[in-house]
PDB file of N, CA and C in Angstrom:
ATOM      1  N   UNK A   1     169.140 127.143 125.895  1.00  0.00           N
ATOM      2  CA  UNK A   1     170.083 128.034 126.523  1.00  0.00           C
ATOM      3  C   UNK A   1     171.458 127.885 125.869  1.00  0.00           C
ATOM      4  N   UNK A   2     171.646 126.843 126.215  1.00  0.00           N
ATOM      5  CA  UNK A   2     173.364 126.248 125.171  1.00  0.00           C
ATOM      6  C   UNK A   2     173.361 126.982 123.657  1.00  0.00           C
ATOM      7  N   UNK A   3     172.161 126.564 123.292  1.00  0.00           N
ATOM      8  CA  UNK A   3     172.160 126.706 121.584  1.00  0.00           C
ATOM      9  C   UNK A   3     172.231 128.793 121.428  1.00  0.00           C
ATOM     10  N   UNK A   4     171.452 129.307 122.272  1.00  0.00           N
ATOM     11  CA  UNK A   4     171.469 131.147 121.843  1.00  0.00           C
ATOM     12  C   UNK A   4     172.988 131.015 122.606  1.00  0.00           C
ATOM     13  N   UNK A   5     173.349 130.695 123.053  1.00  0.00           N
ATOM     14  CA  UNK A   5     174.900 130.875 123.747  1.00  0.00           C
ATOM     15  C   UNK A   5     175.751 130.607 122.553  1.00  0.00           C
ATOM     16  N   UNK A   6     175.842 129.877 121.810  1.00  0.00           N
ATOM     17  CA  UNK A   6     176.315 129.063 120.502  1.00  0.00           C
ATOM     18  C   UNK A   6     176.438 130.400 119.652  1.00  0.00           C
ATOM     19  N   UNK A   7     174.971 130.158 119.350  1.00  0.00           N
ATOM     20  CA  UNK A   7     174.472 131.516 118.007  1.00  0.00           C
ATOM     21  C   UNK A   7     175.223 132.890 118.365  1.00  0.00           C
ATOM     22  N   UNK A   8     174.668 133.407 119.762  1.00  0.00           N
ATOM     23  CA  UNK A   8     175.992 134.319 119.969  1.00  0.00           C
ATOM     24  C   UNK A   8     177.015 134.617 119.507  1.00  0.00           C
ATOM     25  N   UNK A   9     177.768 133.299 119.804  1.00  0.00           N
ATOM     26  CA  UNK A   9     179.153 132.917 119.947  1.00  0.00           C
ATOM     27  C   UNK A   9     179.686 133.410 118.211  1.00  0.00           C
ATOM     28  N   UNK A  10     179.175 132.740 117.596  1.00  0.00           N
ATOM     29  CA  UNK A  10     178.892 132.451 116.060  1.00  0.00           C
ATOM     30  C   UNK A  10     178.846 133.895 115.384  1.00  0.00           C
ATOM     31  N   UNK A  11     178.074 134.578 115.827  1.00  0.00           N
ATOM     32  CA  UNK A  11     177.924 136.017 115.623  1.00  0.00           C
ATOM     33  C   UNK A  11     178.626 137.254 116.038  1.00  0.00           C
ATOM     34  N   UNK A  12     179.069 136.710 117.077  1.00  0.00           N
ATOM     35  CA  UNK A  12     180.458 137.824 117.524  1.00  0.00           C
ATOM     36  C   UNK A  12     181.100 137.384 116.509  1.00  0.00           C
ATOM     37  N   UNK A  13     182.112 136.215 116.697  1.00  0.00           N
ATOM     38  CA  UNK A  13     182.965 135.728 115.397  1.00  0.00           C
ATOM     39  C   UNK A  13     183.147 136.256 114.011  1.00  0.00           C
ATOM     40  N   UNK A  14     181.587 136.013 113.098  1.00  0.00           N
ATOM     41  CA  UNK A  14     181.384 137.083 112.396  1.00  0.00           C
ATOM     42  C   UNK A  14     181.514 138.061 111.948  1.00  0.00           C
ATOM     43  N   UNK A  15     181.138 138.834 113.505  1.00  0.00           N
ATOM     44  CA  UNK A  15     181.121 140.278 113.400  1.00  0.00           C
ATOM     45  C   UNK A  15     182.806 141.054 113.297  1.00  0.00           C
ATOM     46  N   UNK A  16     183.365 140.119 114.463  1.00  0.00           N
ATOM     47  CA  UNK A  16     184.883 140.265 114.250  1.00  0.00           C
ATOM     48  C   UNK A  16     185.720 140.770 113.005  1.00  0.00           C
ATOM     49  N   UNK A  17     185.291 139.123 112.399  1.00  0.00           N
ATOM     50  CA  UNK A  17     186.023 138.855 110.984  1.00  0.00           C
ATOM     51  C   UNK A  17     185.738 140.201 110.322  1.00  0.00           C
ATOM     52  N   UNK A  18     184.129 140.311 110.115  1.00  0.00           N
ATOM     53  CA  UNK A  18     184.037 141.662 108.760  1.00  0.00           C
ATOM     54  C   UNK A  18     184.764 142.781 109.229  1.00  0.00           C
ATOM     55  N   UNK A  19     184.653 142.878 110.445  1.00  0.00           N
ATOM     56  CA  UNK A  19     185.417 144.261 110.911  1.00  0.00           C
ATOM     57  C   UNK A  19     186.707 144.457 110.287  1.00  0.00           C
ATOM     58  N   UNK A  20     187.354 143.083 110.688  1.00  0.00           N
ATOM     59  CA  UNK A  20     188.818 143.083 110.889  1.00  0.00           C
ATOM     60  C   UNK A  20     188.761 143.072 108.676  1.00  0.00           C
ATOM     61  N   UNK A  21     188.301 142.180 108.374  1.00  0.00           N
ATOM     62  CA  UNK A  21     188.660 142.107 106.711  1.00  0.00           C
ATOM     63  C   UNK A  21     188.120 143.582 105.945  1.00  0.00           C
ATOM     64  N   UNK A  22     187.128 144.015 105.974  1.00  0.00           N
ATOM     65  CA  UNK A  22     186.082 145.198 105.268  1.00  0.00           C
ATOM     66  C   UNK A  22     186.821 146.595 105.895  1.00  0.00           C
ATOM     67  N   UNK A  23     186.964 147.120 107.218  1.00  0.00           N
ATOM     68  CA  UNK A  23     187.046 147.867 107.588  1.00  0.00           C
ATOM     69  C   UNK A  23     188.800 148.350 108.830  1.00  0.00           C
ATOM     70  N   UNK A  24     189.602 147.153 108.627  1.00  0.00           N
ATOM     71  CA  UNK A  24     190.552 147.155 109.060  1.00  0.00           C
ATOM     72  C   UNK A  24     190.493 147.906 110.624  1.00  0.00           C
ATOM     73  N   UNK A  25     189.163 146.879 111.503  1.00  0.00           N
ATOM     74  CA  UNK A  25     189.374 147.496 112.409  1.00  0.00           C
ATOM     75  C   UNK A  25     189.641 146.325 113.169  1.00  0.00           C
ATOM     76  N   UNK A  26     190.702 146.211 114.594  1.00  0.00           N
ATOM     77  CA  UNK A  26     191.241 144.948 114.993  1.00  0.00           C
ATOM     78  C   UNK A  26     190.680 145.412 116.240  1.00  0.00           C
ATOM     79  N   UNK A  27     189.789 143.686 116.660  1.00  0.00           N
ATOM     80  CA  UNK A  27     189.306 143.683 117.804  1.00  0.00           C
ATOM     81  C   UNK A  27     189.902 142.252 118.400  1.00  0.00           C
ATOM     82  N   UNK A  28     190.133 142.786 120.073  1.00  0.00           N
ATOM     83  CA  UNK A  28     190.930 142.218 121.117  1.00  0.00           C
ATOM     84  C   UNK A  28     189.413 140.846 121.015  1.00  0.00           C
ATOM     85  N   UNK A  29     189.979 140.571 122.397  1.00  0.00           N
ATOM     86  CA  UNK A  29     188.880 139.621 122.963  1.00  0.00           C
ATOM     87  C   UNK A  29     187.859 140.232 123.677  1.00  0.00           C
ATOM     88  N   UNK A  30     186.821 139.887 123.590  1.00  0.00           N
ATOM     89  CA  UNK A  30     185.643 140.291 124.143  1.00  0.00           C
ATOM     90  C   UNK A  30     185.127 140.639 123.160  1.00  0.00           C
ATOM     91  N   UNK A  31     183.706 142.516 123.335  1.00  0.00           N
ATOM     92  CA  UNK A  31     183.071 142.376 122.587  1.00  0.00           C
ATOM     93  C   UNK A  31     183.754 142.995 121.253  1.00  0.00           C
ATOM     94  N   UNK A  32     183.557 142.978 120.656  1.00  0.00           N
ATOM     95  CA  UNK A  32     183.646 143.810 118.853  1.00  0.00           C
ATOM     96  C   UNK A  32     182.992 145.610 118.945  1.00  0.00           C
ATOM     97  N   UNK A  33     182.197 146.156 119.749  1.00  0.00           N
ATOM     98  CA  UNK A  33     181.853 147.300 119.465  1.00  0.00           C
ATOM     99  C   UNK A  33     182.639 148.106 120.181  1.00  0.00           C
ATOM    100  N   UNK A  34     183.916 148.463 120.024  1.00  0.00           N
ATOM    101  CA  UNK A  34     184.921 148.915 120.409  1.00  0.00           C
ATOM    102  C   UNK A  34     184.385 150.575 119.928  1.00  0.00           C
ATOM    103  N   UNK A  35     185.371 151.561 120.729  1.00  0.00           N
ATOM    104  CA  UNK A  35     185.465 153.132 120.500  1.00  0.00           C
ATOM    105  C   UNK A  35     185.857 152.799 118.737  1.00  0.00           C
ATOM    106  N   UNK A  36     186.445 152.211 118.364  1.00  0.00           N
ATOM    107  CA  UNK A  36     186.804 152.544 116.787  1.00  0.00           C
ATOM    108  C   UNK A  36     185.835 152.458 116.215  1.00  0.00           C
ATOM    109  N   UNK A  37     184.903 151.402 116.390  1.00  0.00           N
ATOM    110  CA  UNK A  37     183.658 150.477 115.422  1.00  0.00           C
ATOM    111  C   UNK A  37     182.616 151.900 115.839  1.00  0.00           C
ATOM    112  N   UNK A  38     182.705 152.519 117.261  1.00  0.00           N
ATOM    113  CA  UNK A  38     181.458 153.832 117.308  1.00  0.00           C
ATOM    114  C   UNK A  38     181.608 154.909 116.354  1.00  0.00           C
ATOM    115  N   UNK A  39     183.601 155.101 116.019  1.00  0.00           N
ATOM    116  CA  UNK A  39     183.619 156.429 115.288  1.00  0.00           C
ATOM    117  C   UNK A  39     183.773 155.959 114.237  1.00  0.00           C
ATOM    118  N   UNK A  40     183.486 154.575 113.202  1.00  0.00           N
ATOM    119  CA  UNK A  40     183.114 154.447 112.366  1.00  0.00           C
ATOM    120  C   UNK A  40     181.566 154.579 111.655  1.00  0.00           C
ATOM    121  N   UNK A  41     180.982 154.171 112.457  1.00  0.00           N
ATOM    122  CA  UNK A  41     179.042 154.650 112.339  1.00  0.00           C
ATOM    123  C   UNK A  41     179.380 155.660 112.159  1.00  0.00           C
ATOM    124  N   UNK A  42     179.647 156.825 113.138  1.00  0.00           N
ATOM    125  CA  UNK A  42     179.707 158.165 113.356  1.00  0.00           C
ATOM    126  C   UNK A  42     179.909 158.321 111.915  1.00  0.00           C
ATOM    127  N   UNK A  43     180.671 158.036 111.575  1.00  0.00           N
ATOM    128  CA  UNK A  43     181.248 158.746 110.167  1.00  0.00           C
ATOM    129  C   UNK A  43     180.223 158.538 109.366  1.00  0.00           C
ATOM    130  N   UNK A  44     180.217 156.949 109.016  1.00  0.00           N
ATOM    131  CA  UNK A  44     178.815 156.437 108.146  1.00  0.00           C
ATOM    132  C   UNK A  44     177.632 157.747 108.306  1.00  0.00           C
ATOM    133  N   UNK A  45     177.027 157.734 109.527  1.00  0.00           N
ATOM    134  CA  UNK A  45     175.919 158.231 109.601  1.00  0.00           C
ATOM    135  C   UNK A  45     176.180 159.744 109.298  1.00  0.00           C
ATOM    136  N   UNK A  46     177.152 160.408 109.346  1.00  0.00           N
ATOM    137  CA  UNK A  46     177.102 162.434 109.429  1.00  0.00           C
ATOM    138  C   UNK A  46     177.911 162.086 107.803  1.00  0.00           C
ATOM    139  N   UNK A  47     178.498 160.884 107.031  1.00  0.00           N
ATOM    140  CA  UNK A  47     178.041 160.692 105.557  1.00  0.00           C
ATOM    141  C   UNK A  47     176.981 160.835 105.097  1.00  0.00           C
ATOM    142  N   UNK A  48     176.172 160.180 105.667  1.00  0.00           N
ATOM    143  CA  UNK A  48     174.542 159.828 105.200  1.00  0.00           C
ATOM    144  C   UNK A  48     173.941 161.014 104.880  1.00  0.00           C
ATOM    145  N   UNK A  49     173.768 161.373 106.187  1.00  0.00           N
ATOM    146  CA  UNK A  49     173.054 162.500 106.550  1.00  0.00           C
ATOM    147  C   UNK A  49     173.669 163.809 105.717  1.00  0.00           C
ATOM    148  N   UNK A  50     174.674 164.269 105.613  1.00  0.00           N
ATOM    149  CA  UNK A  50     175.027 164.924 104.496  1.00  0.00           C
ATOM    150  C   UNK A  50     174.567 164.821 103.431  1.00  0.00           C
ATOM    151  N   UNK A  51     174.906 163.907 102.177  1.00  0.00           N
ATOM    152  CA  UNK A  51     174.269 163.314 101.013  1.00  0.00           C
ATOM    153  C   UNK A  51     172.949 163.766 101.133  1.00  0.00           C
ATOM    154  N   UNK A  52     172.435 163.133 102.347  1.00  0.00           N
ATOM    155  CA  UNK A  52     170.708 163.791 101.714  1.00  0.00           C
ATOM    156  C   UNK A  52     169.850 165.258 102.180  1.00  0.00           C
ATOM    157  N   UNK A  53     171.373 165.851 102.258  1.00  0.00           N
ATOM    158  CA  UNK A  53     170.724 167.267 103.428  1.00  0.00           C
ATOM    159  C   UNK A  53     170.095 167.278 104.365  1.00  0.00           C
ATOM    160  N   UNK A  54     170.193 166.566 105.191  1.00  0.00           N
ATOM    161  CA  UNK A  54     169.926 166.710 106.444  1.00  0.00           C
ATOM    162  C   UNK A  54     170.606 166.983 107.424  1.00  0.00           C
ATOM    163  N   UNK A  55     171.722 167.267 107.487  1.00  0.00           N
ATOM    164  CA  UNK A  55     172.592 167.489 108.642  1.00  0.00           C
ATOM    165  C   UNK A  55     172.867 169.274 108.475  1.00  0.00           C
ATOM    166  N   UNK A  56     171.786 170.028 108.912  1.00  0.00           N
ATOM    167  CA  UNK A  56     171.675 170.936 110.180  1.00  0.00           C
ATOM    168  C   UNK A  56     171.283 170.841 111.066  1.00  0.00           C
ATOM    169  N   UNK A  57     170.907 171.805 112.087  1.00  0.00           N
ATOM    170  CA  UNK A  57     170.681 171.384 113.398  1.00  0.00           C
ATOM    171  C   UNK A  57     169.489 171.678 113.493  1.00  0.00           C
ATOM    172  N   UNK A  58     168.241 172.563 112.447  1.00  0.00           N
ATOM    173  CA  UNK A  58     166.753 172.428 112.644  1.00  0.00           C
ATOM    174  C   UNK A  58     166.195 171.137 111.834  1.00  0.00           C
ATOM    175  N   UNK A  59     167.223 170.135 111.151  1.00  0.00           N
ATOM    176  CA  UNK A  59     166.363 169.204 110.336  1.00  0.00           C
ATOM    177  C   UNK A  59     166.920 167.929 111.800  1.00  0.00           C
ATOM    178  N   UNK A  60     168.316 168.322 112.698  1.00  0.00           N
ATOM    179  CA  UNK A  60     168.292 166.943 113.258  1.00  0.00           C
ATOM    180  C   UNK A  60     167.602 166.879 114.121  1.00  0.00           C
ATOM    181  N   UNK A  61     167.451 168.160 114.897  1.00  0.00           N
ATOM    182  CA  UNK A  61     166.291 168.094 115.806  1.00  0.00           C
ATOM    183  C   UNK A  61     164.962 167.362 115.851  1.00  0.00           C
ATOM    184  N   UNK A  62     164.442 168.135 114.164  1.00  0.00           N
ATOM    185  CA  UNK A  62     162.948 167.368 113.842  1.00  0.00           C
ATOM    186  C   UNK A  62     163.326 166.111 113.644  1.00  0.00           C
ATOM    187  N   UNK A  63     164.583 165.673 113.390  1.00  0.00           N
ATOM    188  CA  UNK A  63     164.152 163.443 113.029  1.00  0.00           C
ATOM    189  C   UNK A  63     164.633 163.134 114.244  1.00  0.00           C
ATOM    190  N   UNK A  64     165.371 163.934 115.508  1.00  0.00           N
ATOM    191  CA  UNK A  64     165.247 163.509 116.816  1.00  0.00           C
ATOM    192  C   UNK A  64     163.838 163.048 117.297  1.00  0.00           C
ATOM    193  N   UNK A  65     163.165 164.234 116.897  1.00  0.00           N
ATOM    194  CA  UNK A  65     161.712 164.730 117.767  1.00  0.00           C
ATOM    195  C   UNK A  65     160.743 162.719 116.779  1.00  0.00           C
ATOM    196  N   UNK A  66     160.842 162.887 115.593  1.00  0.00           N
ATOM    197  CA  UNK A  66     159.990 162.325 115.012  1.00  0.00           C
ATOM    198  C   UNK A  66     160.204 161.064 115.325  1.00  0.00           C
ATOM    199  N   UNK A  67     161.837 160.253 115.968  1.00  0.00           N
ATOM    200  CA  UNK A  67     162.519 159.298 116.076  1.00  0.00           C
ATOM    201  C   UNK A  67     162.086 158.694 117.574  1.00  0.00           C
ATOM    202  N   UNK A  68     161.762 159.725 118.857  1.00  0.00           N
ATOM    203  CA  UNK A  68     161.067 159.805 119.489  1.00  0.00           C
ATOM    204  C   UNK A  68     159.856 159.351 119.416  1.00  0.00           C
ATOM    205  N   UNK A  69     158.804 159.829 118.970  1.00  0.00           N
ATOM    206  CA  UNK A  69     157.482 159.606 118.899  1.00  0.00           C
ATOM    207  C   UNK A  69     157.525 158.207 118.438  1.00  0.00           C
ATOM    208  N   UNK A  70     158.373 157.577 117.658  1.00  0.00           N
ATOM    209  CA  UNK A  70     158.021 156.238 116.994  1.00  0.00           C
ATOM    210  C   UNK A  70     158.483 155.501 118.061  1.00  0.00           C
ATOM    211  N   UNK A  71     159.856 155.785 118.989  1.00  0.00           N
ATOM    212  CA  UNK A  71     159.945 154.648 119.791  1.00  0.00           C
ATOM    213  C   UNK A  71     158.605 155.005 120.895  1.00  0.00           C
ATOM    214  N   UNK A  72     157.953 155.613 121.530  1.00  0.00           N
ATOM    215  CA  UNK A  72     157.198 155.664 122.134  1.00  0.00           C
ATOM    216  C   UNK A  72     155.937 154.837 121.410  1.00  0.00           C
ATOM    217  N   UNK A  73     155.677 155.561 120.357  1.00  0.00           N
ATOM    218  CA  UNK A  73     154.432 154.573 119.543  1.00  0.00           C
ATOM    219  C   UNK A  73     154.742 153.053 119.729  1.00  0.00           C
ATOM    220  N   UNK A  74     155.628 152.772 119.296  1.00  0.00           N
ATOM    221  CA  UNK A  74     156.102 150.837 119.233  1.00  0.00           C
ATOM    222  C   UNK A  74     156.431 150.499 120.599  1.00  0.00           C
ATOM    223  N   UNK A  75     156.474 151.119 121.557  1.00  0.00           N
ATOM    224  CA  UNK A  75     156.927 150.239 122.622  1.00  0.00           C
ATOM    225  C   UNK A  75     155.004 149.353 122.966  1.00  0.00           C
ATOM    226  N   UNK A  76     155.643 148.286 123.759  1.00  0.00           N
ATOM    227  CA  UNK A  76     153.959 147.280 123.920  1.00  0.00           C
ATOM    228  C   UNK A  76     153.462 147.994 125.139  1.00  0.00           C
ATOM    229  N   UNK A  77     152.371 147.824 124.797  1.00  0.00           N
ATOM    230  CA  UNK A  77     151.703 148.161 126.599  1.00  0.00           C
ATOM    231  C   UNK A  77     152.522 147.653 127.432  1.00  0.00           C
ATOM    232  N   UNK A  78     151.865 148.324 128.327  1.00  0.00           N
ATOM    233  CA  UNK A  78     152.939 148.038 129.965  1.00  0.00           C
ATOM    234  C   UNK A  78     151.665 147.068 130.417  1.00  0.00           C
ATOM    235  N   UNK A  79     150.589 146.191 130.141  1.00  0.00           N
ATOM    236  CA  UNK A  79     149.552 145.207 130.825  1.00  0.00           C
ATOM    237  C   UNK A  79     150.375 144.053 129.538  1.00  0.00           C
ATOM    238  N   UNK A  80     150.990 143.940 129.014  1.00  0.00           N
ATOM    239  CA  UNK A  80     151.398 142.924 128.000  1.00  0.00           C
ATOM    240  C   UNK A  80     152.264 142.083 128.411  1.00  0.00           C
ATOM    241  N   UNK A  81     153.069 142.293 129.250  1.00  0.00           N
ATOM    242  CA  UNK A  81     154.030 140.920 130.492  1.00  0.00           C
ATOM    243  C   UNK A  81     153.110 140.168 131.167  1.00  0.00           C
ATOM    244  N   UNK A  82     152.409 141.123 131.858  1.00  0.00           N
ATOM    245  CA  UNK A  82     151.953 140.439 133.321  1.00  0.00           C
ATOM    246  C   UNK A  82     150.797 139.651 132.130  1.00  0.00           C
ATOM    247  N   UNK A  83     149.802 139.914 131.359  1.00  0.00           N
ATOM    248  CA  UNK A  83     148.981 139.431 130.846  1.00  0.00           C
ATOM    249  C   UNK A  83     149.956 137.623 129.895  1.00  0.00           C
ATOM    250  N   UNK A  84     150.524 138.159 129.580  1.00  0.00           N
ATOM    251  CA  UNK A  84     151.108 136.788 128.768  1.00  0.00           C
ATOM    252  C   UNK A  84     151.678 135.695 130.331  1.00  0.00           C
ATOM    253  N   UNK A  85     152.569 136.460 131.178  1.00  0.00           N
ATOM    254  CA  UNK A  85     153.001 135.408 132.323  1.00  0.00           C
ATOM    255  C   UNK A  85     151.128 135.225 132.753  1.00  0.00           C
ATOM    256  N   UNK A  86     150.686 135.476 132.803  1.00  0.00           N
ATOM    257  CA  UNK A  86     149.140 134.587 133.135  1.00  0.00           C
ATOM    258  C   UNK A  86     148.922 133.820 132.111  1.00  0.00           C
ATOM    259  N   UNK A  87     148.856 134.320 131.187  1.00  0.00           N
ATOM    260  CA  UNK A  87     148.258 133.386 129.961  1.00  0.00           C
ATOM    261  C   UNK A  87     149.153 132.226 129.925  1.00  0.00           C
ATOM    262  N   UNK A  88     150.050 131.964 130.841  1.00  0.00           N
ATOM    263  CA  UNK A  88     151.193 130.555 130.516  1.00  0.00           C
ATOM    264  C   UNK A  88     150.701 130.451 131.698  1.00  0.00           C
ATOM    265  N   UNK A  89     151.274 130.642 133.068  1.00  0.00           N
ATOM    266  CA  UNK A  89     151.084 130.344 134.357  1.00  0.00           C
ATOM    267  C   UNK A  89     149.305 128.983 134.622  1.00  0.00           C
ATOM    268  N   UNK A  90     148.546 130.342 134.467  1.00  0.00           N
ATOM    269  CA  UNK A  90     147.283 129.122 135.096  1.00  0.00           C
ATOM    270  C   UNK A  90     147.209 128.838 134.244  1.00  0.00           C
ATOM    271  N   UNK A  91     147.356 127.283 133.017  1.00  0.00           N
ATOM    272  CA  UNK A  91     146.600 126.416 132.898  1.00  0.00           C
ATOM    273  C   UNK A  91     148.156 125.392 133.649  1.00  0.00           C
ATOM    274  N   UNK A  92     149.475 125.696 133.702  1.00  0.00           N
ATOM    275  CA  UNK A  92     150.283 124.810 134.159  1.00  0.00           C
ATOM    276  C   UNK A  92     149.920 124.992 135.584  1.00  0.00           C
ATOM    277  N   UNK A  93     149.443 126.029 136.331  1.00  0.00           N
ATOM    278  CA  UNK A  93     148.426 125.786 137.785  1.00  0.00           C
ATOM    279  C   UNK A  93     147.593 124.822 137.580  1.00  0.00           C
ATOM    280  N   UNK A  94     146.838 125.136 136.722  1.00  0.00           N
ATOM    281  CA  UNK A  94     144.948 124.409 136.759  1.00  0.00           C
ATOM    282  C   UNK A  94     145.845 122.985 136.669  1.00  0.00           C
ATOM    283  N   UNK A  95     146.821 122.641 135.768  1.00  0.00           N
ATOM    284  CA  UNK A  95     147.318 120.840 135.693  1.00  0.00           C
ATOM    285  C   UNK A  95     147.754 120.557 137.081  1.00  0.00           C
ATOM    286  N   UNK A  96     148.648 121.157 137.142  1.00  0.00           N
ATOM    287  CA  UNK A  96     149.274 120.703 138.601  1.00  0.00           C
ATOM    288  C   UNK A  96     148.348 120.206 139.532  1.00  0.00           C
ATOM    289  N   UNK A  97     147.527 121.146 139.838  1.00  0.00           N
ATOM    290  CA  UNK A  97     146.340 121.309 140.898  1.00  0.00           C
ATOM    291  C   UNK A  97     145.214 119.869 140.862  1.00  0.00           C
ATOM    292  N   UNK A  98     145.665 119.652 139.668  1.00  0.00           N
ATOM    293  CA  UNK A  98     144.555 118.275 138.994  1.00  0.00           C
ATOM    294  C   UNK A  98     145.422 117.840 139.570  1.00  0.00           C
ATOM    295  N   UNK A  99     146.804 117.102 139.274  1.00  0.00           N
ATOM    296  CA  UNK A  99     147.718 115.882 139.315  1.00  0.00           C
ATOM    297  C   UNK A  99     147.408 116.030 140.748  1.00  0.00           C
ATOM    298  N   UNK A 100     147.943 117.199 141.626  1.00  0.00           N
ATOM    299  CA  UNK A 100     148.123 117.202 142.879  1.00  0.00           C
ATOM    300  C   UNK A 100     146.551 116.380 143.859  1.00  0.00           C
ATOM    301  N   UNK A 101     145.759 116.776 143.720  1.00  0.00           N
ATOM    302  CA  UNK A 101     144.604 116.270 144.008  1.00  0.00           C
ATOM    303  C   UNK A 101     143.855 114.910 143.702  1.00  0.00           C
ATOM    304  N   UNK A 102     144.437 114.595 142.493  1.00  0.00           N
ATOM    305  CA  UNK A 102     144.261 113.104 141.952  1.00  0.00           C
ATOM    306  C   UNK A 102     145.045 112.326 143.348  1.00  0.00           C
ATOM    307  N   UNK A 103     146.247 112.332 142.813  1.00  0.00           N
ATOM    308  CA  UNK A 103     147.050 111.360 143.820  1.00  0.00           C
ATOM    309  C   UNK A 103     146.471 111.902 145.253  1.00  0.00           C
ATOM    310  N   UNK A 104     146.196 112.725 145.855  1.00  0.00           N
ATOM    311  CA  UNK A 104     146.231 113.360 147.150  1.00  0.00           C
ATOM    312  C   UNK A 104     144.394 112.142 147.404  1.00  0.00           C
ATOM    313  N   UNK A 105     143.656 111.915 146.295  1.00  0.00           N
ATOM    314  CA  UNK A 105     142.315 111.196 146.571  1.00  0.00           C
ATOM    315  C   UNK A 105     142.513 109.696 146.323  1.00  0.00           C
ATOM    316  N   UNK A 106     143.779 109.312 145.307  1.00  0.00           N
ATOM    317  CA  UNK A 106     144.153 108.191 144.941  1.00  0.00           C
ATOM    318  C   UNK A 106     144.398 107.285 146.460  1.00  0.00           C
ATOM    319  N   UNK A 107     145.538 108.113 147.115  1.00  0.00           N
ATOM    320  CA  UNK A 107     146.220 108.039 148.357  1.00  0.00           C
ATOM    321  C   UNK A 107     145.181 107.902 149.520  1.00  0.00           C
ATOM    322  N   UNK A 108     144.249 108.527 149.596  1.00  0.00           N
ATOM    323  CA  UNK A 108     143.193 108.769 150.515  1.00  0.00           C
ATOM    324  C   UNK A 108     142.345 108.039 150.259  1.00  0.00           C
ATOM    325  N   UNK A 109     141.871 107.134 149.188  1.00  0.00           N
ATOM    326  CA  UNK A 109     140.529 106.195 149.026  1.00  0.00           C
ATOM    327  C   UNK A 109     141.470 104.925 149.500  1.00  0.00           C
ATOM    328  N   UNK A 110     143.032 104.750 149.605  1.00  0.00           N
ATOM    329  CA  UNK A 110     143.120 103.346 149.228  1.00  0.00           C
ATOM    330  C   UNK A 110     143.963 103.074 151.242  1.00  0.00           C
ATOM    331  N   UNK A 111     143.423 104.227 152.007  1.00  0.00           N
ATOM    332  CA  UNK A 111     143.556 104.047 153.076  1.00  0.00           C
ATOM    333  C   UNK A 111     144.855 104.530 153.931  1.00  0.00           C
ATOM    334  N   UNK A 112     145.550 104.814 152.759  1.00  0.00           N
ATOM    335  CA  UNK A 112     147.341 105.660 153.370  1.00  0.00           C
ATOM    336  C   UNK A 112     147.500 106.467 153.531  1.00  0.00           C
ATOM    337  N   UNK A 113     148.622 106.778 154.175  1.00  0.00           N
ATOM    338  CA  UNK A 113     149.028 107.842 154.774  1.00  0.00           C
ATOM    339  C   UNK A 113     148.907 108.806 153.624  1.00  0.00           C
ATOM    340  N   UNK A 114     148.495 110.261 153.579  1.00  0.00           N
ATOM    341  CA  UNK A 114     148.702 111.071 153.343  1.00  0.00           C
ATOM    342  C   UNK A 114     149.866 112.286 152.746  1.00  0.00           C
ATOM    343  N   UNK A 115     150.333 112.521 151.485  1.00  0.00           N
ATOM    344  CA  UNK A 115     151.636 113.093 151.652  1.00  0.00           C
ATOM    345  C   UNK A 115     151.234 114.760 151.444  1.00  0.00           C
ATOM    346  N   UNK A 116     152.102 115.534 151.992  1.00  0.00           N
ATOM    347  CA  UNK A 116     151.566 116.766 151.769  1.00  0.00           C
ATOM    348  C   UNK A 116     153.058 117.448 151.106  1.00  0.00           C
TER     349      UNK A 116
END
């Protein structure tokens, strides 16, 4: 937990610096993706997209439409959580359930009280 808190940390920093050195954009405290850093993409990207002819409105549509279908394709099944939290869960059940029952017969053969 500490350590992705760290890496974070490390990576905003980063991200800061290039802004502030490469692109002369100055960020306060907090995060770095400020309104300036959005209408810089902006630009980048309706650059891009120019250069390679694509920026009308029947070609953005179709890499909307096509941009679509792929995040739908890649998202995981919706049985892929609950299946993995099982696949961890019972065998740290099935142990427990051992330990718990060991001592619970350990306790019980040697004539004592019982703990529940």
């Amino acid at each position: 937990m500490i350590l992705s808190i760290l890496v974070i940390s490390i990576f905003n920093t980063k991200a800061k610096r290039i802004l502030n050195n490469h692109y002369s954009i100055q960020v306060k405290k907090g995060g770095w993706r400020t309104e300036q850093f959005e209408n810089m993409q902006r630009k980048f990207l309706t650059e891009y997209l120019k250069s390679k002819g694509l920026y009308s409105e029947e070609k953005l549509n179709l890499l909307i439409k096509i941009l679509v279908k792929e995040i739908v394709r890649s998202k995981p099944p919706t049985f892929l959580a609950p299946g993995a939290f099982l696949a961890l869960f019972i065998p740290v059940w099935s142990q427990y359930a051992i330990f718990f029952f060991k001592a619970f017969i350990v306790q019980n053969s040697m004539n004592q009280p019982v703990f529940l």
